[in-house]
Protein backbone atom coordinates (compact mmCIF):
# COMPACT_ATOMS: atom_id res chain seq x y z
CA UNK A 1 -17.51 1.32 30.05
CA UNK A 2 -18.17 -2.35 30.59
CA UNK A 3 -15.49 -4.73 29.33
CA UNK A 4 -16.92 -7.29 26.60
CA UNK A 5 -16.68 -10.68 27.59
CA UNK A 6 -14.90 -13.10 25.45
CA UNK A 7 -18.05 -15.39 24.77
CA UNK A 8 -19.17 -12.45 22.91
CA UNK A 9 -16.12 -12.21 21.04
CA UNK A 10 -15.88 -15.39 19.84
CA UNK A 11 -19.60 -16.01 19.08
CA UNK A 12 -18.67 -13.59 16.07
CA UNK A 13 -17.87 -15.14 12.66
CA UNK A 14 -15.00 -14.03 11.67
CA UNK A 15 -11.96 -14.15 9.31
CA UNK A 16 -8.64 -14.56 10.16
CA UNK A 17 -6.41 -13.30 7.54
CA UNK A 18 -2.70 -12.23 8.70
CA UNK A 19 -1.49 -15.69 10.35
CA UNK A 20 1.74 -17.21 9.77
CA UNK A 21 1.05 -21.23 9.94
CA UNK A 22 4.98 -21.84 10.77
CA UNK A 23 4.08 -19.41 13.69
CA UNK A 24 1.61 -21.30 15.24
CA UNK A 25 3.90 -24.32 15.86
CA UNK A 26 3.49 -24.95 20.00
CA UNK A 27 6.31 -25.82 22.45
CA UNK A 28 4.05 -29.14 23.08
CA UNK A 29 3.56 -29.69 19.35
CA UNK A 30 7.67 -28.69 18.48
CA UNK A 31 8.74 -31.25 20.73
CA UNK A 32 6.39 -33.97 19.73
CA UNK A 33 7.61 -33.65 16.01
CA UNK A 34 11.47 -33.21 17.22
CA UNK A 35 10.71 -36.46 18.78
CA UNK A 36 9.06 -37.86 15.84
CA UNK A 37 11.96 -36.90 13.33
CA UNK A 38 14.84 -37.29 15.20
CA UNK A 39 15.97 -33.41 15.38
CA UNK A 40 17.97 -32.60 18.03
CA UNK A 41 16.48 -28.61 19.44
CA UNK A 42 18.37 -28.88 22.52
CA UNK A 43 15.32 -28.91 25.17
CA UNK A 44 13.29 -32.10 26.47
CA UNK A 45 11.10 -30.94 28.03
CA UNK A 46 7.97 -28.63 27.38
CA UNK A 47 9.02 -26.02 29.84
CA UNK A 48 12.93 -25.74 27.89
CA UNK A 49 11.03 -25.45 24.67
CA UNK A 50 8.44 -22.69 25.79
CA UNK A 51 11.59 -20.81 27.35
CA UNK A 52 13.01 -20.30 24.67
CA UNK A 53 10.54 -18.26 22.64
CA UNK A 54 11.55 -15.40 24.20
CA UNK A 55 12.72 -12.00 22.04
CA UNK A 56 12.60 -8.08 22.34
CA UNK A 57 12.25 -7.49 18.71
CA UNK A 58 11.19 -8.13 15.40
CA UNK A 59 15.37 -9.35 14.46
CA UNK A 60 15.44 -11.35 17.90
CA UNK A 61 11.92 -12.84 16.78
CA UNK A 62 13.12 -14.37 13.45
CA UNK A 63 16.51 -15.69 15.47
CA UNK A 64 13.94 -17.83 17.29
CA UNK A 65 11.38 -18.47 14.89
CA UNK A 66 13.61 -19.50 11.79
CA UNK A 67 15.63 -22.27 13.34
CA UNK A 68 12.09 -23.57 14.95
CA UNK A 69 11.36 -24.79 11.67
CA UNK A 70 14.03 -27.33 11.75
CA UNK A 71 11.76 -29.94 13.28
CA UNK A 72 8.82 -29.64 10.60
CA UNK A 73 9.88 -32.63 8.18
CA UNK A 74 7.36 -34.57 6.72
CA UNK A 75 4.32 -34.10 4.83
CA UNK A 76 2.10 -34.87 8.10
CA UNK A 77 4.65 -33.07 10.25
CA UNK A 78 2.69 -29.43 8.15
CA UNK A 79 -0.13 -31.15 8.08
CA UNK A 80 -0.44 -32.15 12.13
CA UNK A 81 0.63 -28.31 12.56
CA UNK A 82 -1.80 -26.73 10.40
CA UNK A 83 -5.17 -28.85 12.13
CA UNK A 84 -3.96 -27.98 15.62
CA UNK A 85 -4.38 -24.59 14.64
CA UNK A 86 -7.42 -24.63 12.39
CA UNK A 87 -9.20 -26.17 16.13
CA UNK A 88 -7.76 -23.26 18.07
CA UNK A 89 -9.49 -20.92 15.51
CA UNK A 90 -12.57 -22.39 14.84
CA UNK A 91 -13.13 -22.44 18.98
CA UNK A 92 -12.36 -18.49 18.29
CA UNK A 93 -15.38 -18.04 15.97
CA UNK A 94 -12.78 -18.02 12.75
CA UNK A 95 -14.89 -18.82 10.12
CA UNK A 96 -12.54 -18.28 7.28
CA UNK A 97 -8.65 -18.48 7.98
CA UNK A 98 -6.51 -17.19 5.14
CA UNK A 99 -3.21 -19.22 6.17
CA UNK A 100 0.45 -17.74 5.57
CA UNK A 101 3.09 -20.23 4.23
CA UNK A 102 6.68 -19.60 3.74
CA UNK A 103 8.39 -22.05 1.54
CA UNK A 104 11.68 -20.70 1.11
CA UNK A 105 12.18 -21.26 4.79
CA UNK A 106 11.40 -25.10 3.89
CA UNK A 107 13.30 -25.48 0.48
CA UNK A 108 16.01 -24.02 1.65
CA UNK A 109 17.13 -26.38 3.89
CA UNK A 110 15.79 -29.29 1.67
CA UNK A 111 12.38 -30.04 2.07
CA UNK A 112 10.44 -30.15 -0.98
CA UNK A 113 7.67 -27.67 -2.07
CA UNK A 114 5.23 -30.40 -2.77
CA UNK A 115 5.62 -31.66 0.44
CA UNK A 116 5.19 -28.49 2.09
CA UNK A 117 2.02 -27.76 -0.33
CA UNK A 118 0.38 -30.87 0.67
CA UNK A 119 0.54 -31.37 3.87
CA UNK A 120 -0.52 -28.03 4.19
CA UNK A 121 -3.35 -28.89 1.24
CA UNK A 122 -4.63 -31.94 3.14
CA UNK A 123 -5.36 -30.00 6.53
CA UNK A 124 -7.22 -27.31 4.60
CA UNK A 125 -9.05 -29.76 2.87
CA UNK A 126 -10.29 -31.28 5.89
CA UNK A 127 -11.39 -27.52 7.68
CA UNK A 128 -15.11 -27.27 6.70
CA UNK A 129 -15.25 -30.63 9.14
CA UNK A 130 -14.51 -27.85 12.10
CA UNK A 131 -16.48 -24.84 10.34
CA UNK A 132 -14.25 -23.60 8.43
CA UNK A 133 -12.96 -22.25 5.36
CA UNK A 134 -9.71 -22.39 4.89
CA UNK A 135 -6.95 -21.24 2.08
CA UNK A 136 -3.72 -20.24 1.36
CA UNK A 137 -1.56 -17.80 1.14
CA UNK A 138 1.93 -18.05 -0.30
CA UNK A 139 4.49 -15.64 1.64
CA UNK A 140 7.86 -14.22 -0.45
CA UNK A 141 10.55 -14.12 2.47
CA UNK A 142 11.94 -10.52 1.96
CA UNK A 143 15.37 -10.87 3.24
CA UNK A 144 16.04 -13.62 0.11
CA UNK A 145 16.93 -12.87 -3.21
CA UNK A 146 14.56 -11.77 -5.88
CA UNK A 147 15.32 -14.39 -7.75
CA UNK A 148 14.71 -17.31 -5.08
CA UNK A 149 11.38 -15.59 -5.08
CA UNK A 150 10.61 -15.76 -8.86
CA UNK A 151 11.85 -19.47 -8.47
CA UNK A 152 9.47 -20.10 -5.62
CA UNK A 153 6.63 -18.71 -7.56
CA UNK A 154 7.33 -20.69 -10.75
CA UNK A 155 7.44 -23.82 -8.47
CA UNK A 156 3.77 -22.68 -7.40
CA UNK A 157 2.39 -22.53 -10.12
CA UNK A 158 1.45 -26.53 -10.44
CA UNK A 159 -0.11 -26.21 -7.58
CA UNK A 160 -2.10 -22.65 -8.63
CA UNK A 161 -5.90 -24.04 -7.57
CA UNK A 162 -4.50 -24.38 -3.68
CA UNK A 163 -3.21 -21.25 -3.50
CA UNK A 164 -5.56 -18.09 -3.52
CA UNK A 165 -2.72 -15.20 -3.31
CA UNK A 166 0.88 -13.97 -2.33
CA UNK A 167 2.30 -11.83 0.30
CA UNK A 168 5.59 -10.72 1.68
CA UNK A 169 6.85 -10.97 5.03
CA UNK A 170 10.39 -11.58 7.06
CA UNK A 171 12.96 -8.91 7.56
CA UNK A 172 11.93 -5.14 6.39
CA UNK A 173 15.33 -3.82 6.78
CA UNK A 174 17.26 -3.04 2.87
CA UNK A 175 14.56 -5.38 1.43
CA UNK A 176 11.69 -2.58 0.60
CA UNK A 177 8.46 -3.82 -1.68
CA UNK A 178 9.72 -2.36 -5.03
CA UNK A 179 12.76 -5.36 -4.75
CA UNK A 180 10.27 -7.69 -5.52
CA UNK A 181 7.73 -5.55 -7.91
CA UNK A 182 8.19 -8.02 -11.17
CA UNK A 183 7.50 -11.07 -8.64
CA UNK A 184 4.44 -9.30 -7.39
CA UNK A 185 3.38 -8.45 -11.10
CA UNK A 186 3.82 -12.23 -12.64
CA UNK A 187 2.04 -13.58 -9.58
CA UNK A 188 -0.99 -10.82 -10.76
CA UNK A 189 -1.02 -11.99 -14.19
CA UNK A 190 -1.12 -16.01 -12.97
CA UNK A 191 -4.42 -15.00 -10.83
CA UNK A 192 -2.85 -14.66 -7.54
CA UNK A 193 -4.49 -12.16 -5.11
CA UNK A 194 -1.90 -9.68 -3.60
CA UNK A 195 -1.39 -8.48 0.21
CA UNK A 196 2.31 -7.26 1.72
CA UNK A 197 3.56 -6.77 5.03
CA UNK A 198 4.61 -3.08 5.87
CA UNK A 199 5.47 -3.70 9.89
CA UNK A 200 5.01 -1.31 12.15
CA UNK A 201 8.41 1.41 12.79
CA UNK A 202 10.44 0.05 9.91
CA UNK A 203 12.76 2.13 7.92
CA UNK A 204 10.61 3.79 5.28
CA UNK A 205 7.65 2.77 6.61
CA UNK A 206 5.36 5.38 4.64
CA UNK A 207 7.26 4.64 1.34
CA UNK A 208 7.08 1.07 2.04
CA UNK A 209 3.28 1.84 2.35
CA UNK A 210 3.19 4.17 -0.78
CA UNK A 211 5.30 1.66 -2.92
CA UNK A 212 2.67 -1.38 -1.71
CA UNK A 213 -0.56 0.36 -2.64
CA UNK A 214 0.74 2.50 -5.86
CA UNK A 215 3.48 0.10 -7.79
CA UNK A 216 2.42 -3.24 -6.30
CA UNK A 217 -1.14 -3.26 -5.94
CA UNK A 218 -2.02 -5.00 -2.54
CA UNK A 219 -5.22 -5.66 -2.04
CA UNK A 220 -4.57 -5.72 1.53
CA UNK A 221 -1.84 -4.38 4.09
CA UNK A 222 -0.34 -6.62 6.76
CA UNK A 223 0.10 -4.16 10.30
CA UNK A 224 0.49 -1.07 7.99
CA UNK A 225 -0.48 1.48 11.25
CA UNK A 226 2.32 3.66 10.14
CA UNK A 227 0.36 4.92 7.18
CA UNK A 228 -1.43 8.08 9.88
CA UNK A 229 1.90 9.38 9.54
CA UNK A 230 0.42 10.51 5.60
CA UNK A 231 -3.45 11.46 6.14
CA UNK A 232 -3.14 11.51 2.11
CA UNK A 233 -2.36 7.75 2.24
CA UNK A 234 -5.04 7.61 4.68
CA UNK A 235 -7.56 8.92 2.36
CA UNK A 236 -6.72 6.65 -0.83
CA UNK A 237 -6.67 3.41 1.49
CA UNK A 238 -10.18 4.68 2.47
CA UNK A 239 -11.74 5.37 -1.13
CA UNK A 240 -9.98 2.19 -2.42
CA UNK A 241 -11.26 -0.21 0.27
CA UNK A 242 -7.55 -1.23 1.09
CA UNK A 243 -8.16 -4.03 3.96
CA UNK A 244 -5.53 -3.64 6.72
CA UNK A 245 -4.62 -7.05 8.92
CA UNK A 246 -3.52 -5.66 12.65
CA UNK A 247 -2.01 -7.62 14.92
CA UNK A 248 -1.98 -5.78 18.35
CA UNK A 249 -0.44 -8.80 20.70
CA UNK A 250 2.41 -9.52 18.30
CA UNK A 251 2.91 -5.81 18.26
CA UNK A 252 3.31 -5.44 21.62
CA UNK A 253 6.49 -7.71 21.52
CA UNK A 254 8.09 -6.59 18.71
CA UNK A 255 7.52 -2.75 20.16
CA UNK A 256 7.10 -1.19 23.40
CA UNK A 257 3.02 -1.10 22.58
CA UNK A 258 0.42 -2.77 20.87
CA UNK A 259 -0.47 0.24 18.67
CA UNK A 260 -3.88 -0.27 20.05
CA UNK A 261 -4.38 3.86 19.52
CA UNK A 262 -3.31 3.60 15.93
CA UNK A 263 -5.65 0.16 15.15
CA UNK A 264 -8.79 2.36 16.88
CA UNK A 265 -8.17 5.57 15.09
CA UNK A 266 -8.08 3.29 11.40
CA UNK A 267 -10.90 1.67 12.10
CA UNK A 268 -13.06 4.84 13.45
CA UNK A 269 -11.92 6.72 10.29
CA UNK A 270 -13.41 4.06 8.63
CA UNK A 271 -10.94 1.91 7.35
CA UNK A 272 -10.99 -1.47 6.68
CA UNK A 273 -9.24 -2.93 9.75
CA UNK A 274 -9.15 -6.56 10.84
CA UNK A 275 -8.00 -7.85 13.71
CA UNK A 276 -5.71 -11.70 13.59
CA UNK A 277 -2.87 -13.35 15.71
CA UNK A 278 0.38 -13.20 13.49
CA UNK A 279 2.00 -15.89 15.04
CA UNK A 280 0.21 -16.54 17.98
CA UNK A 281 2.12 -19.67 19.39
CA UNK A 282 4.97 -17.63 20.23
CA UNK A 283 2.96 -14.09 20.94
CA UNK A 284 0.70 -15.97 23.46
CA UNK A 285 -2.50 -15.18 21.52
CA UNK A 286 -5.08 -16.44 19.18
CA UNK A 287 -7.43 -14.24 17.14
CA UNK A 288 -10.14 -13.75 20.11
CA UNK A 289 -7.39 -13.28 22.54
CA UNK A 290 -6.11 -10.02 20.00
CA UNK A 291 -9.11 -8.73 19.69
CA UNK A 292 -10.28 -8.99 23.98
CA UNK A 293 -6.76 -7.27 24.39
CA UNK A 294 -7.14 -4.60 21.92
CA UNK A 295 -11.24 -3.93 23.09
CA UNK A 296 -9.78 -4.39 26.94
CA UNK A 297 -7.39 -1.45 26.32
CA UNK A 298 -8.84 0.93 23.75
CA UNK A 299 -12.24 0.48 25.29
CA UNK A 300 -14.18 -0.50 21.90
CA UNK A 301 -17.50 -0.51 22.34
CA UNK A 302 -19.44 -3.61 20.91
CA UNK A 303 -20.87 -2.10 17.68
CA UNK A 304 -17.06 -1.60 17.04
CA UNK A 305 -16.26 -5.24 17.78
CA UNK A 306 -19.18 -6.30 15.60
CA UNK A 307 -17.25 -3.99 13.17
CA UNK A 308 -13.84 -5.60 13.07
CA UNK A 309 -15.22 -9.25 12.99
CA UNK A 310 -17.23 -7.47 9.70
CA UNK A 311 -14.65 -5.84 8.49
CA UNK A 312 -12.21 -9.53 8.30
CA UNK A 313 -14.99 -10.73 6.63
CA UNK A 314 -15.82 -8.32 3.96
CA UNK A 315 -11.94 -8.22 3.06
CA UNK A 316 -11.45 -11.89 3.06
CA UNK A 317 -10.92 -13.61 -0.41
CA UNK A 318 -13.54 -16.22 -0.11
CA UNK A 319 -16.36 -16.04 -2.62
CA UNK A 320 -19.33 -13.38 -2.53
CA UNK A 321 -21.73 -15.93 -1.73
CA UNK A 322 -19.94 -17.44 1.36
CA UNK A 323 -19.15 -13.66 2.64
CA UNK A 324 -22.77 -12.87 2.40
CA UNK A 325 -24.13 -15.91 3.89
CA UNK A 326 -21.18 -15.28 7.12
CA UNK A 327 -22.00 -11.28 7.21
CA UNK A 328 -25.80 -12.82 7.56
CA UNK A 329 -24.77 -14.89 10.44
CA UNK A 330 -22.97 -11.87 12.01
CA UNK A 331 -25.85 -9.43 12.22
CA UNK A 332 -27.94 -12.25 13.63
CA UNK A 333 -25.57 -12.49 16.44
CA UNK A 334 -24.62 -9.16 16.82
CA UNK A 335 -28.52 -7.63 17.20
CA UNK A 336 -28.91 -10.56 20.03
């Protein structure tokens, strides 16, 4: 079968809707704001930085990642970082990027939410100058407190018309969905859309899975490939419209594979698998770059390309009109 070239790929409107916007913070980019705010990360040069994003595993990768942070500061410290990567996805075909925040890894070491919030706010405000739509996503880190999340939501909530849902991410391990299932129900009743990480080859992975679709409510699934291990699961993901957000080049750090297999059997069972970059400054690859790798290996044809790029679209949280005008776009393209 002939590969399928990346022009293709990234003539596709798309949505990108699993991205962590701490994540996409690049060596060049790191060292420019270290610079900027006086942090001392212990490298000078570009090279030191980029060496040290190096990890074998989802615990090694938040070793790295969390300390990282130290160097965003300022209000235009998040929003320089979240414009560099709103250009890198719009020259991916992203036409709607549903951004990831963590706060907790902000407030906790003493930056404010608001500041977080709007330097984040005034980057997404400025997206539909590059093509796109932009929003955002408020993470829960999983490995703090209930509490500290309740807290973090209640400091949200001022700040309610920038922020179109919730999700969970960090550390699986001990810190399983039901933990924070009264967060994840007051967030519901203040209008917040709902999506969860479930990572791939965690402990409990299909309970984690079960607890996320049946006593929290996601809308959506972050990596969630585990779930073939319950065809049952399978099923009610399928009649429910469950949107899954895969994330095969991350994957293939964090494991010994990209679960490319598991992605290609989801999404020819007919699930509603999407295809996005996690945190792509330190994985090495943007949204087109996940989706050439996982078509490269698993041999997708195009119609199945055309497919995913549908898919991110149809389970993106923008409004009807904007998904039907983008899905209007995409069969234009695709039928060239």
């Amino acid at each position: 079968m002939a590969s399928i070239d990346r022009e293709f790929i990234d003539s596709l409107p798309k949505a990108e809707l699993h991205l962590h916007i701490e994540g996409t913070l690049e060596p060049e980019l790191k060292l420019e704001l270290a610079r900027r705010n006086g942090v001392d990360i212990g490298q000078s040069t570009v090279e030191q930085v980029r060496a040290t994003y190096s990890f074998t595993d989802l615990t090694s990768f938040l070793s790295v990642y969390y300390p990282a942070m130290e160097v965003l500061v300022t209000e235009q410290d998040f929003h320089d970082l979240t414009i560099a990567y709103l250009r890198r996805a719009a020259a991916d075909g992203v036409v709607r990027a549903e951004i990831f925040f963590d706060p907790q890894a902000h407030t906790s070491r003493g930056i404010a939410f608001s500041t977080v919030i709007d330097g984040l706010w005034s980057a997404v405000q400025e997206a539909p100058s590059l093509g796109v739509d932009a929003a955002l996503i408020m993470c829960f880190l999983r490995d703090h407190s209930a509490e500290s999340a309740r807290e973090t939501l209640e400091a949200s909530l001022p700040y309610r018309d920038r922020i179109v849902g919730v999700g969970l991410d960090s550390d699986e391990r001990g810190n399983p969905p039901e933990k924070f299932a009264e967060v994840f129900a007051a967030a519901q009743n203040a209008g917040y859309r709902m999506t969860m990480h479930c990572d791939i080859d965690q402990e409990q992975s299909i309970s984690n899975i079960a607890t996320a679709l049946h006593t929290i409510g996601v809308e959506r699934i972050d990596h969630g490939t585990n779930i073939l291990e319950d065809p049952s699961l399978v099923a009610e993901a399928k009649q429910q419209g469950i949107g899954f957000t895969c994330c095969p080049v991350s994957n293939s750090f964090v494991t010994n594979q990209m679960k490319g297999a598991e992605i290609t059997q989801l999404l020819r069972e007919g699930l509603k698998v999407s295809i996005a970059s996690d945190d792509p400054a330190y994985f090495g690859g943007y949204v087109g770059g996940n989706i050439a790798a996982l078509a490269e290996a698993q041999q997708l044809t195009r119609d199945e390309v055309v497919q995913l790029a549908r898919n991110s679209l149809e389970i993106s949280w923008a409004d009807d009109a904007r998904k039907q005008e983008w899905l209007r776009q995409l069969e234009e393209i695709s039928a060239r």
